[in-house]
C-alpha atoms as a PDB file:
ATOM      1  CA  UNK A   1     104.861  99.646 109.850  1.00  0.00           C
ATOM      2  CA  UNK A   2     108.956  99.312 108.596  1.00  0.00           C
ATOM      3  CA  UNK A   3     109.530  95.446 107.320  1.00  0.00           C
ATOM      4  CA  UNK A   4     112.888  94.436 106.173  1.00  0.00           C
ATOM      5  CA  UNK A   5     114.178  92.969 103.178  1.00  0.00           C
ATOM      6  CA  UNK A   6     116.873  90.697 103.304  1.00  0.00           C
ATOM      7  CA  UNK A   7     118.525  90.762 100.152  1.00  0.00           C
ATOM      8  CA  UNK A   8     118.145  91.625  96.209  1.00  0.00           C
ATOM      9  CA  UNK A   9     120.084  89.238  94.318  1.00  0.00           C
ATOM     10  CA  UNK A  10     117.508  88.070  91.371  1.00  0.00           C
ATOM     11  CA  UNK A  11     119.334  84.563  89.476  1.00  0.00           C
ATOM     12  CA  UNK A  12     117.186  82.155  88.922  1.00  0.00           C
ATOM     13  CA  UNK A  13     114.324  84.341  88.036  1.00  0.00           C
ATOM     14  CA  UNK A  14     112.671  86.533  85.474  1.00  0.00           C
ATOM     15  CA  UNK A  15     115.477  89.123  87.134  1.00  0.00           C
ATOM     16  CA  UNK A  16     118.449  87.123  85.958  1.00  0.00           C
ATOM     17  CA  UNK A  17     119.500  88.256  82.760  1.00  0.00           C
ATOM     18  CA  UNK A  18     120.135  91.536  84.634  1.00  0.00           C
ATOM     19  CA  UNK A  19     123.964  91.148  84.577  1.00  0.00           C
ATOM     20  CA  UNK A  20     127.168  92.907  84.699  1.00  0.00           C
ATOM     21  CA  UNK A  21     127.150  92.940  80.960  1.00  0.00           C
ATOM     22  CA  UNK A  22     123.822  94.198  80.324  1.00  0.00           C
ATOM     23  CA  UNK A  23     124.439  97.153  82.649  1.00  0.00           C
ATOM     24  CA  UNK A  24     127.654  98.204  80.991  1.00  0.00           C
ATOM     25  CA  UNK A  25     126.617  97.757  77.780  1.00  0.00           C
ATOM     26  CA  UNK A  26     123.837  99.892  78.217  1.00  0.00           C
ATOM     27  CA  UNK A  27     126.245 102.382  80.113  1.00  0.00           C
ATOM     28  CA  UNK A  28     129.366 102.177  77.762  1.00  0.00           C
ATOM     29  CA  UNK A  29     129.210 105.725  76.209  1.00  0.00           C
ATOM     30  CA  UNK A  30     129.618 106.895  79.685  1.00  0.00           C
ATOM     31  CA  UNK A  31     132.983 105.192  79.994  1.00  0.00           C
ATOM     32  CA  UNK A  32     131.930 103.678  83.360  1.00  0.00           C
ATOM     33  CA  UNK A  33     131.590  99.961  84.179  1.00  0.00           C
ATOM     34  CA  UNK A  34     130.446  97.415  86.860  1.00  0.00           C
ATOM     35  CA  UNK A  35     132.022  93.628  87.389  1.00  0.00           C
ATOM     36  CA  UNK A  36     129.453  90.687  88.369  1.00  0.00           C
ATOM     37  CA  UNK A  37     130.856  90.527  91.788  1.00  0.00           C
ATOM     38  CA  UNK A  38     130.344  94.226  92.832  1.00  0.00           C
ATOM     39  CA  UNK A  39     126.648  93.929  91.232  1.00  0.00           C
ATOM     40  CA  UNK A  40     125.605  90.727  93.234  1.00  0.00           C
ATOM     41  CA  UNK A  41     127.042  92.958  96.199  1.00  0.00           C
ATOM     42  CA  UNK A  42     124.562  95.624  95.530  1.00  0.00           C
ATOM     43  CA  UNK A  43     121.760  93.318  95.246  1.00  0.00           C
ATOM     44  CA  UNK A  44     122.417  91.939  98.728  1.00  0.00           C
ATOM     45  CA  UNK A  45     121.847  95.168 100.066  1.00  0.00           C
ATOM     46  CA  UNK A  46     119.590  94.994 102.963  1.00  0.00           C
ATOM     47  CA  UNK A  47     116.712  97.143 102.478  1.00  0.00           C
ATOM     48  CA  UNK A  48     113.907  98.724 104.957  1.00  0.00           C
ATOM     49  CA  UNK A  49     110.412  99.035 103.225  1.00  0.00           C
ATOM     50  CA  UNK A  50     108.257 101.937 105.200  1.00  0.00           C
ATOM     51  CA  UNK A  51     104.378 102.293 104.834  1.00  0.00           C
ATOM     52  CA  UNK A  52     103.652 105.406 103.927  1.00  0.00           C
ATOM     53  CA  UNK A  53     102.035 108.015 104.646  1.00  0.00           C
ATOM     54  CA  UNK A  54     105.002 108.276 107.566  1.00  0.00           C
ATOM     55  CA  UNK A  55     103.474 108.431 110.970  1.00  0.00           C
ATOM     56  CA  UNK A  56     104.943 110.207 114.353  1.00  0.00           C
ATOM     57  CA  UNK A  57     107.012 106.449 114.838  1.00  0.00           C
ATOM     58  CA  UNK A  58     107.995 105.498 111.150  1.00  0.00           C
ATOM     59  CA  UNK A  59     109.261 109.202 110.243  1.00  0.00           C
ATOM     60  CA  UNK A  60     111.973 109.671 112.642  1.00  0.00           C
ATOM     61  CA  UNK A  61     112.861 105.959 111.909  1.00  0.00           C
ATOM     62  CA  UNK A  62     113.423 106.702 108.114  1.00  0.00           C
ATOM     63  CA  UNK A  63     116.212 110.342 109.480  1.00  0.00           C
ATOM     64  CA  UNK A  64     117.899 107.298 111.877  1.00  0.00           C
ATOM     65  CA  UNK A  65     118.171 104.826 108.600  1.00  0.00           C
ATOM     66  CA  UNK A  66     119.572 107.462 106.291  1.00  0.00           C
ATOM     67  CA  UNK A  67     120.784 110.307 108.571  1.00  0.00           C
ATOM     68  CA  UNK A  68     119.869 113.906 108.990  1.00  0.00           C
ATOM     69  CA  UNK A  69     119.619 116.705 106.179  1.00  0.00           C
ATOM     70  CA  UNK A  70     122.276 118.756 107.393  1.00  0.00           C
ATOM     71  CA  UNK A  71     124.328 115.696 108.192  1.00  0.00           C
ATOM     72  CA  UNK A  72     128.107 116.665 107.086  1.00  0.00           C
ATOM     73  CA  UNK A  73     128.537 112.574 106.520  1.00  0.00           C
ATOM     74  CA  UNK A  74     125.127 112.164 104.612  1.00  0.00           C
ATOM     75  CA  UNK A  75     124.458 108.354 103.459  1.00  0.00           C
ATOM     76  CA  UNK A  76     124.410 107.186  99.883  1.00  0.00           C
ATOM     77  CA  UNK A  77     121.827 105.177  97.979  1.00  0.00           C
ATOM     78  CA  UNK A  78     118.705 104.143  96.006  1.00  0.00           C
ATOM     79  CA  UNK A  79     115.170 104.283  96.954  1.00  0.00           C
ATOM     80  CA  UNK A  80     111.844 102.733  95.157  1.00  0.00           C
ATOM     81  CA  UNK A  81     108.574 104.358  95.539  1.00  0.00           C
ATOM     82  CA  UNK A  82     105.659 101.264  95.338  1.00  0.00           C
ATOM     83  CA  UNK A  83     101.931 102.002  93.965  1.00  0.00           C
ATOM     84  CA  UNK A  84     100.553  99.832  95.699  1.00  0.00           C
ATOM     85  CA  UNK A  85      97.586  99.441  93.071  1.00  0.00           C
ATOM     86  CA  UNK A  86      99.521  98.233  90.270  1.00  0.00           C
ATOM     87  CA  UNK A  87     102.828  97.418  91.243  1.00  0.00           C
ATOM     88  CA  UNK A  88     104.188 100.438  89.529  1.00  0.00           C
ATOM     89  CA  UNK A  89     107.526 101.271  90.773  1.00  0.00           C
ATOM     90  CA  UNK A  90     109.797 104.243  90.317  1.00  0.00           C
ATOM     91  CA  UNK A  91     113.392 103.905  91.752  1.00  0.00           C
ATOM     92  CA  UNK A  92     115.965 107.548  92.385  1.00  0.00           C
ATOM     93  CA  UNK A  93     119.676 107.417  93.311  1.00  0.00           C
ATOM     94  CA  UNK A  94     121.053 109.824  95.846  1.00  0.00           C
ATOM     95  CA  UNK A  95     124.594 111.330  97.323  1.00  0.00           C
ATOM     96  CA  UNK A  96     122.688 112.699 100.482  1.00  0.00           C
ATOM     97  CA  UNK A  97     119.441 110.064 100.737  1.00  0.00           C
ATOM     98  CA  UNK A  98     118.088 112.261 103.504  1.00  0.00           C
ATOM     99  CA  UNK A  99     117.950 115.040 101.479  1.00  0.00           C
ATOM    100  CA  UNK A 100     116.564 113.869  98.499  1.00  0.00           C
ATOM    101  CA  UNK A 101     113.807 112.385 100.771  1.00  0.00           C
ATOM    102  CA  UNK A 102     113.040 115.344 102.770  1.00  0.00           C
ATOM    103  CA  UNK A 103     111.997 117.175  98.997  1.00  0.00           C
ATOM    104  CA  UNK A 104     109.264 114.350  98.211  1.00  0.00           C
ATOM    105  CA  UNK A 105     108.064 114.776 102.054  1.00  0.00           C
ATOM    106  CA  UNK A 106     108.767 118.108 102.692  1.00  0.00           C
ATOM    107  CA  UNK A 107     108.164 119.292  99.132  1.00  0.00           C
ATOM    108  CA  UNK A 108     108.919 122.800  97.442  1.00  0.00           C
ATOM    109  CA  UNK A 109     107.451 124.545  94.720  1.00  0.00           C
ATOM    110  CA  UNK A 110     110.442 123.822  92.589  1.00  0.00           C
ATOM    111  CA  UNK A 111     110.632 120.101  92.955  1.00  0.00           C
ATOM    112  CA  UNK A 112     106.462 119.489  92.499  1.00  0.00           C
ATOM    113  CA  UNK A 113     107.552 121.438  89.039  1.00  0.00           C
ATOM    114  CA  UNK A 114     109.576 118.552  88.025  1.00  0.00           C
ATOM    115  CA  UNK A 115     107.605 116.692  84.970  1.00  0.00           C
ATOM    116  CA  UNK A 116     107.053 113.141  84.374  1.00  0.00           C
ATOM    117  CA  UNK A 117     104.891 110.090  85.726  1.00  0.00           C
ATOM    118  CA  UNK A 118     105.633 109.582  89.196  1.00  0.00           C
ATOM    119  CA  UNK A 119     104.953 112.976  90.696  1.00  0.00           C
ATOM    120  CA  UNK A 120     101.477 113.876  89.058  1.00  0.00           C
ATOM    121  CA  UNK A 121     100.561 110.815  90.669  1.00  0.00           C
ATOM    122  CA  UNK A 122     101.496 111.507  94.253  1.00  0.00           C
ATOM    123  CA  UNK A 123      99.807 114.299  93.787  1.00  0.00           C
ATOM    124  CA  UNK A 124      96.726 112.898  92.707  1.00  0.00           C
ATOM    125  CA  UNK A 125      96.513 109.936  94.711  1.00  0.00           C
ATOM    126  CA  UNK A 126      98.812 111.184  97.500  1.00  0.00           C
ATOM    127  CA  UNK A 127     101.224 109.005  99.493  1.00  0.00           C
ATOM    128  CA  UNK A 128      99.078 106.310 100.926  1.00  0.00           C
ATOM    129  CA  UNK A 129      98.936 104.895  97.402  1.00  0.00           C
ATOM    130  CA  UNK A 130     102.224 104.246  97.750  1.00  0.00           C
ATOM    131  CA  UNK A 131     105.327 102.255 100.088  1.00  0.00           C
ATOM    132  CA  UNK A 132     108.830 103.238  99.723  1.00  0.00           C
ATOM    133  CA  UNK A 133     111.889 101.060 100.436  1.00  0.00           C
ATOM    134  CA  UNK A 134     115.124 102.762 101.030  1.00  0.00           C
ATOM    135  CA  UNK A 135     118.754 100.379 100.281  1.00  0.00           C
ATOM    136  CA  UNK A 136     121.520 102.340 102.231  1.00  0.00           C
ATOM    137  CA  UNK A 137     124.829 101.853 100.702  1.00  0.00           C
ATOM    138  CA  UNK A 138     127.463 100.168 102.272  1.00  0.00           C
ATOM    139  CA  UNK A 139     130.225 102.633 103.593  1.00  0.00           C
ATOM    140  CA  UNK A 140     133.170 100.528 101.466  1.00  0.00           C
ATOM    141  CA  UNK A 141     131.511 101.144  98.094  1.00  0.00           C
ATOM    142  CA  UNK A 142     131.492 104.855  96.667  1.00  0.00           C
ATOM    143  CA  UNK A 143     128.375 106.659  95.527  1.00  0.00           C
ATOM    144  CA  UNK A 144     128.657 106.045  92.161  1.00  0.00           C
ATOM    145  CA  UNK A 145     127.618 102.656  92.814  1.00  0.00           C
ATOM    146  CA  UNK A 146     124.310 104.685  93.634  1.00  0.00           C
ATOM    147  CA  UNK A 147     123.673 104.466  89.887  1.00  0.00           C
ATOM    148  CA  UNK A 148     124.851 101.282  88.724  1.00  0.00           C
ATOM    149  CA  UNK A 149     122.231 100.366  91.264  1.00  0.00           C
ATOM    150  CA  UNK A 150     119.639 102.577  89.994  1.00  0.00           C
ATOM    151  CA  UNK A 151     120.385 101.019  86.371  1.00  0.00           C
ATOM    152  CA  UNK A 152     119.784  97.415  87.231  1.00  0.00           C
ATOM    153  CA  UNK A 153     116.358  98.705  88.532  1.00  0.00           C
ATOM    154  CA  UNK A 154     115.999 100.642  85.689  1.00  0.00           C
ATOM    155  CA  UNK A 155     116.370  97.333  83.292  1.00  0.00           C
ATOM    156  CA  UNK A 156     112.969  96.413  84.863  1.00  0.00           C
ATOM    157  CA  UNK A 157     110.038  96.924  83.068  1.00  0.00           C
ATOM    158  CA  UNK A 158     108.034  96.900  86.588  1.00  0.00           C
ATOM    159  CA  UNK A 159     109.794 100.796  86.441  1.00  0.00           C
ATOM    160  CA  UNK A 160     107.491 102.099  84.329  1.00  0.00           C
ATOM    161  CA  UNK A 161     106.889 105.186  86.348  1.00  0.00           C
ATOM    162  CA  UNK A 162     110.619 106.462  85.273  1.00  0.00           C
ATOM    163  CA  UNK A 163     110.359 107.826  82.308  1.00  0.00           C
ATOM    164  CA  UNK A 164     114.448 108.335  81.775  1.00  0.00           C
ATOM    165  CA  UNK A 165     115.038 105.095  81.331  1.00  0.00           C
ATOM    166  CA  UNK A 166     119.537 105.379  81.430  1.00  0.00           C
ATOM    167  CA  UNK A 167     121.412 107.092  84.700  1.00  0.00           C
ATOM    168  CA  UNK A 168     123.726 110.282  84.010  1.00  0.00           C
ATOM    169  CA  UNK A 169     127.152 109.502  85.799  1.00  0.00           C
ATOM    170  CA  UNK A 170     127.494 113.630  85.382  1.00  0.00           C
ATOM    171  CA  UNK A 171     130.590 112.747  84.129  1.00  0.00           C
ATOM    172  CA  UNK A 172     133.071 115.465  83.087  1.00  0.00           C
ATOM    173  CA  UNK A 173     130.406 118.282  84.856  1.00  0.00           C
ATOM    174  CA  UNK A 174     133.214 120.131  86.154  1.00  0.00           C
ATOM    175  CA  UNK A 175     134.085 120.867  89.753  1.00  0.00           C
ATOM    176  CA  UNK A 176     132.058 121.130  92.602  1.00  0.00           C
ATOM    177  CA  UNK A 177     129.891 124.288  92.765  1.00  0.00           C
ATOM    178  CA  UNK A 178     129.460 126.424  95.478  1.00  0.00           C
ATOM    179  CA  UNK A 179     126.751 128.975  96.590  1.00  0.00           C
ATOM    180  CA  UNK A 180     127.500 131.717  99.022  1.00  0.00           C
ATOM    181  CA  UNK A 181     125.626 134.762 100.074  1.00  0.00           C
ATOM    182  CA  UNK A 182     126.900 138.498  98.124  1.00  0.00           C
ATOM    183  CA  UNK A 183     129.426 138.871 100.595  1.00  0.00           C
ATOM    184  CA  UNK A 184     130.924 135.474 100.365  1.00  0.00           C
ATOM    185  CA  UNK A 185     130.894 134.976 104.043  1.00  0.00           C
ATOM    186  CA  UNK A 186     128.180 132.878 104.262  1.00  0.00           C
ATOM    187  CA  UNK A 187     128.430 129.159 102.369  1.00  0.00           C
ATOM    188  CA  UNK A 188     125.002 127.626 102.159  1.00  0.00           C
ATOM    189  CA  UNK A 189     125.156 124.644  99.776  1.00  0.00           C
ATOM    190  CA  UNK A 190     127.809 122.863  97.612  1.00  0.00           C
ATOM    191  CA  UNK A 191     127.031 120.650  94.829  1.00  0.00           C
ATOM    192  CA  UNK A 192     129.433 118.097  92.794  1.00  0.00           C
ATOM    193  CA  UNK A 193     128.130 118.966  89.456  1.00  0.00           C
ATOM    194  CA  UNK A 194     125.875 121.550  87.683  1.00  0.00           C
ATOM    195  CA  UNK A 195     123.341 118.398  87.236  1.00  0.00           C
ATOM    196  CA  UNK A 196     123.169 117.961  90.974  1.00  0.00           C
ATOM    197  CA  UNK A 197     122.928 122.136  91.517  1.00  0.00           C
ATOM    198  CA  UNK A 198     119.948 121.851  88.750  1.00  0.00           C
ATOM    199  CA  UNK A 199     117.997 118.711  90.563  1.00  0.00           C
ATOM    200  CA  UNK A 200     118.167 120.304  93.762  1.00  0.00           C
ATOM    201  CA  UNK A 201     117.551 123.933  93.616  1.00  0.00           C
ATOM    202  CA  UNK A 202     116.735 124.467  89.782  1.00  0.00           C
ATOM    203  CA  UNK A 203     119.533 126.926  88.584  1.00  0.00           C
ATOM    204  CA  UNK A 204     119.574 126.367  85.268  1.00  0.00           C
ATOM    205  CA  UNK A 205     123.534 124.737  83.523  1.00  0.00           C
ATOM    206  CA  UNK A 206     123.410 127.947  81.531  1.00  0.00           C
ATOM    207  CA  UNK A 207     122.710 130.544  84.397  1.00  0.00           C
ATOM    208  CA  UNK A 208     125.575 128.628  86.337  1.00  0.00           C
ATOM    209  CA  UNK A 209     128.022 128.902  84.007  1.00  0.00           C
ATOM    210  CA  UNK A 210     127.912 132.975  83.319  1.00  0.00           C
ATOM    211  CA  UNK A 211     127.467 133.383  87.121  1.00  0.00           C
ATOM    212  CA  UNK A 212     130.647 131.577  87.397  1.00  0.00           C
ATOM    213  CA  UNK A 213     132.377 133.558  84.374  1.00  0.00           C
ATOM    214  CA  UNK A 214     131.433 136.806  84.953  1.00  0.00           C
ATOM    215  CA  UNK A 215     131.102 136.830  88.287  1.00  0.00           C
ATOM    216  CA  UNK A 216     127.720 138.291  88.150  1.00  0.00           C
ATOM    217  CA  UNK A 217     125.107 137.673  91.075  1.00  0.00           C
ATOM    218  CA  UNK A 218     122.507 135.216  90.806  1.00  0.00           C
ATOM    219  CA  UNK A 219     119.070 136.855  91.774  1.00  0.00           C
ATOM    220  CA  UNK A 220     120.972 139.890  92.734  1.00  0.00           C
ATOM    221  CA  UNK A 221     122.390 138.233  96.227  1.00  0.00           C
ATOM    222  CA  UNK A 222     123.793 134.800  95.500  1.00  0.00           C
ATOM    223  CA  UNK A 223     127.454 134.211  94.211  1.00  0.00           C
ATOM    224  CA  UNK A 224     127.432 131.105  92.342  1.00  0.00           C
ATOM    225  CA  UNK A 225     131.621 129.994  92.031  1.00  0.00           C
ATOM    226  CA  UNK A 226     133.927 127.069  91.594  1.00  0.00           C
ATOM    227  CA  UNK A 227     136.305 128.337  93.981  1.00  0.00           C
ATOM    228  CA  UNK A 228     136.290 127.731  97.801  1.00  0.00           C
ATOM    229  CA  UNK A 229     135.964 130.376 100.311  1.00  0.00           C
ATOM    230  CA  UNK A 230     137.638 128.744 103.560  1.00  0.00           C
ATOM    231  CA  UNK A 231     136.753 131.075 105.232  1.00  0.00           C
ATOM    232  CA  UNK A 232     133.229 131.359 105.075  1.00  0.00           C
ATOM    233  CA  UNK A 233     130.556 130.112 107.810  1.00  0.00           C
ATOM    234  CA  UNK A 234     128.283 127.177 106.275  1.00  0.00           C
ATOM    235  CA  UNK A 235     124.759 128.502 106.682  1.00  0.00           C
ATOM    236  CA  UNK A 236     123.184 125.258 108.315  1.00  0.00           C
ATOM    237  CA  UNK A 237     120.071 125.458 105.734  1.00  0.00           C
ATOM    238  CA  UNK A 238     118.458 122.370 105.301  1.00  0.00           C
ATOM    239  CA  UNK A 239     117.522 121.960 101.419  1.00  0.00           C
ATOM    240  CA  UNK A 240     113.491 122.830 102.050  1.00  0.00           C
ATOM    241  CA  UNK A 241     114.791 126.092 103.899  1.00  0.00           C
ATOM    242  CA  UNK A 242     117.146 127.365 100.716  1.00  0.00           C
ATOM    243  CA  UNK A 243     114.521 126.442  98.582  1.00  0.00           C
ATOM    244  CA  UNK A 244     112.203 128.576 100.350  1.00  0.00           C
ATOM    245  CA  UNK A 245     115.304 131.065 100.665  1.00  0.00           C
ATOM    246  CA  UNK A 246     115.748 131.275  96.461  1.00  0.00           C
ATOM    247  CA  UNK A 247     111.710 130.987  96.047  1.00  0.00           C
ATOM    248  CA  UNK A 248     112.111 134.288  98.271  1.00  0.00           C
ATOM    249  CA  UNK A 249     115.002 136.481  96.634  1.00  0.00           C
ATOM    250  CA  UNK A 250     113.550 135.542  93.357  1.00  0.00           C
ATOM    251  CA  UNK A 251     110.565 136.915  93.811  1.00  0.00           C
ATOM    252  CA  UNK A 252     112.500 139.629  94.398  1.00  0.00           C
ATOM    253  CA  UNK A 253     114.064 139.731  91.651  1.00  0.00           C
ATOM    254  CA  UNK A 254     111.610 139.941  89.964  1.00  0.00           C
END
């Protein structure tokens, strides 16, 4: 079953003193900040709540919401994971929504590593404990607005299940990151920071950063680089199937 949810914007309620301020206050060694009326646009944000577990109807209706994996224009946002037993919530910010949701559904050893609250519990309880709601963001607003969202949320106490309370802007991270095969003629996947590289495939800041000054190959058959090969052929991977790839050469490896 999908239902939608027409709106987010809390005044009036136990949600109000959620403002503006708050957020940048709490934000304001990141050097980032939010204005009222871009905030009360975020919490009009329609979203689309999904039962879960997904079925053969409500999965392919989630990939038409927030795009495909491999999607070269993939859709920004926030999503809340429900438990349905307590009302415990947890709420994640993405660049690419469809990828970050195709790790919790299609899950890889590397993500279920990931500690915390909310993923012991999936695994205990599974995903019919749970409902997820998915807020796509409008095309006009930039991703960072991803966070600012995720930090109202955050404010929350219903979020107990996060258990990093602040978002990371990943400012000054560096430039975007790309990984190609040894021969750099294959390009299969290109992050925006070393945070975003780490979250999605686990390469540790350090391990990045002497790949990228020495030029050194990670797991003996990746080159890890800041520079662009144009000429390279993008590898089509979605995120499960480099996962699996890197699982692979590093067992290699070692």
């Amino acid at each position: 079953m999908i239902n939608k949810c027409y709106g987010r914007f809390y005044s009036g309620n136990n949600h109000s003193h959620i403002t503006s301020e708050v957020i940048n206050k709490v934000l304001a060694n990141q050097g980032v900040s939010i204005t009222q009326k871009k905030l009360n646009i975020l919490l009009n944000i329609k979203g689309v709540t999904f039962d879960l577990p997904f079925d053969s109807q409500t999965f392919p209706a989630l990939f038409g919401l927030v795009g495909k994996p491999i999607s070269r224009r993939p859709k920004a946002g926030i999503y809340i994971f429900t438990h349905l037993a307590t009302g415990r919530k947890y709420v994640g910010s993405s660049n690419s929504l469809s990828r970050r949701l195709e790790q919790y559904f299609n899950p890889n050893p590397l993500f279920y590593k990931e500690y915390g609250l909310f993923l012991p519990l999936i695994k205990k309880e599974g995903f019919s404990a749970f409902n997820l709601e998915v807020f796509v963001m409008p095309e006009e607003l930039s991703s960072d607005y991803n966070f600012f969202f995720e930090q109202y949320h955050l404010l929350d106490s219903d979020f107990n299940l996060n258990t990093q309370r602040v978002v990371n802007f990943r400012v000054n991270q560096g430039n975007t990151v790309y990984l190609y095969d040894f021969e750099g003629k294959i390009l299969y996947y290109t992050a925006t920071s070393l945070n975003v590289l780490k979250a999605d495939l686990g390469v540790h800041h350090a391990t990045v950063t002497e790949c990228i000054k020495t030029g050194s190959l990670y797991l003996d058959y990746f080159i890890i680089t800041d520079k662009l090969k144009p000429d390279a052929n993008k590898a089509g991977l979605s995120l499960e199937e480099l996962s699996k790839l890197t699982l692979d050469k590093r067992s290699l490896f070692l």
